[in-house]
Protein backbone atom coordinates (compact mmCIF):
# COMPACT_ATOMS: atom_id res chain seq x y z
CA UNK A 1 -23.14 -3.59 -0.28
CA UNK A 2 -19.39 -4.05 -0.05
CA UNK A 3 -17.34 -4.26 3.41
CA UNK A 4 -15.38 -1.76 4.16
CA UNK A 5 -12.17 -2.99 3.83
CA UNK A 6 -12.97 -3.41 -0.47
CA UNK A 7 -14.11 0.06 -0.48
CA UNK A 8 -10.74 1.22 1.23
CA UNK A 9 -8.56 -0.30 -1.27
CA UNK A 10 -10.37 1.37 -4.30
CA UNK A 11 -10.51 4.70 -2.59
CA UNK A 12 -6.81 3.87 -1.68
CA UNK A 13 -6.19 3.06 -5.19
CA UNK A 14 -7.74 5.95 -6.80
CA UNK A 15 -5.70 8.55 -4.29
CA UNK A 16 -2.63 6.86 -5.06
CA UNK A 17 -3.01 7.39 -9.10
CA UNK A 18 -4.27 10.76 -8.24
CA UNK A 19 -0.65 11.38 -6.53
CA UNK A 20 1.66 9.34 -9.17
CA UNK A 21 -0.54 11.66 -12.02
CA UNK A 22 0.21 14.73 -9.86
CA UNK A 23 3.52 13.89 -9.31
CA UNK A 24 4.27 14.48 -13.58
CA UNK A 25 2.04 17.48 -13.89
CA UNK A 26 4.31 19.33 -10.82
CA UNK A 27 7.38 17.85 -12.99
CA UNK A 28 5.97 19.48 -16.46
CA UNK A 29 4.58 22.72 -14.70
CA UNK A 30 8.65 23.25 -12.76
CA UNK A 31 10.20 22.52 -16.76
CA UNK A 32 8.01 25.08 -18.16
CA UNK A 33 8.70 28.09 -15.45
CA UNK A 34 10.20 30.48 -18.02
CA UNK A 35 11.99 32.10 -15.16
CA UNK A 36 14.42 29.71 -13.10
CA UNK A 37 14.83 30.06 -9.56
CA UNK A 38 14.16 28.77 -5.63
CA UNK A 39 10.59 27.72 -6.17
CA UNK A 40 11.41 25.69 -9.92
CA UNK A 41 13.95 23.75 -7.66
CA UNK A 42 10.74 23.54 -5.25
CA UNK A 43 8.86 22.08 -7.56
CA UNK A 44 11.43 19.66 -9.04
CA UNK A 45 12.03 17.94 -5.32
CA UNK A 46 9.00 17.69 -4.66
CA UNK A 47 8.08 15.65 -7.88
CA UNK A 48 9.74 12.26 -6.79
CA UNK A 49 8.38 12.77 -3.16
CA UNK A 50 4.70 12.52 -4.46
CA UNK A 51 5.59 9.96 -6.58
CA UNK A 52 6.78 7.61 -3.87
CA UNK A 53 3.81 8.68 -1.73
CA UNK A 54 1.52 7.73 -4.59
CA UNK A 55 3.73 4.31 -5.31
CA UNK A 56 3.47 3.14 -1.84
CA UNK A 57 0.57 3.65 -1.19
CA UNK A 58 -0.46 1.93 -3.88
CA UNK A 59 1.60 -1.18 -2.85
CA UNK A 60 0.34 -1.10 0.94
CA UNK A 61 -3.16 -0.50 -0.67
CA UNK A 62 -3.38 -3.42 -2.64
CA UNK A 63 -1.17 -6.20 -0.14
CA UNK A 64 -2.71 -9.26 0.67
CA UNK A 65 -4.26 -8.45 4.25
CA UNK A 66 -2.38 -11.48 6.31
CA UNK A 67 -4.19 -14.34 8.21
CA UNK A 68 -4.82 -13.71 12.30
CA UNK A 69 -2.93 -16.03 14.35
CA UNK A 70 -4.74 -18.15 16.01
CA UNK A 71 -4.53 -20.04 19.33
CA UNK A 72 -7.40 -21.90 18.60
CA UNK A 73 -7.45 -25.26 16.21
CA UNK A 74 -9.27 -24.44 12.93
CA UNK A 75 -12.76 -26.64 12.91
CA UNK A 76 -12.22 -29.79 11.71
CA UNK A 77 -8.82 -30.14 13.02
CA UNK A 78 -7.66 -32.26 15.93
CA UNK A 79 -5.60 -30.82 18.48
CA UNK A 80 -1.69 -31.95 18.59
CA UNK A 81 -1.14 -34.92 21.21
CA UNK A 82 1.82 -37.21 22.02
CA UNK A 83 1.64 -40.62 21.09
CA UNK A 84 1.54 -43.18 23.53
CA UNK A 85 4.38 -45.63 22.92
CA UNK A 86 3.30 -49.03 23.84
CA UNK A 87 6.01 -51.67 23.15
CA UNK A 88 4.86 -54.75 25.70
């Protein structure tokens, strides 16, 4: 079974080419209104506005998820001292 976070990013994914394809069938469908008017300009607005949802979030959906900060050594690693200088 895959975590959750994998299945996020393809669902994620597959809303965000749902929105970029969406975002050229309301651009074809306001070009082919045979009579112009307020809801053809509507329609041709709104085209790059679900095309920028659909672009980012398909660039936040597939980022790199960064590494925690941690206060905490990682294992293996020896914790930061100063040196002792002894010049007798």
């Amino acid at each position: 079974m895959k975590n959750s976070l994998a299945a996020s990013r393809e669902v994620s994914s597959f809303i965000a080419g749902l929105l970029i394809g969406l975002s050229m069938v309301v651009l074809v469908f306001a070009m082919t209104v045979a009579n112009p008017g307020h809801w053809q300009a509507l329609w041709v607005f709104a085209a790059p506005v679900i095309l920028a949802l659909g672009v980012t979030l398909q660039v936040l959906g597939n980022a790199k998820p960064r590494r925690r900060r941690t206060t905490q050594p990682e294992s293996g690693a020896l914790p930061i001292r100063f040196m002792e200088l002894n010049h007798e």
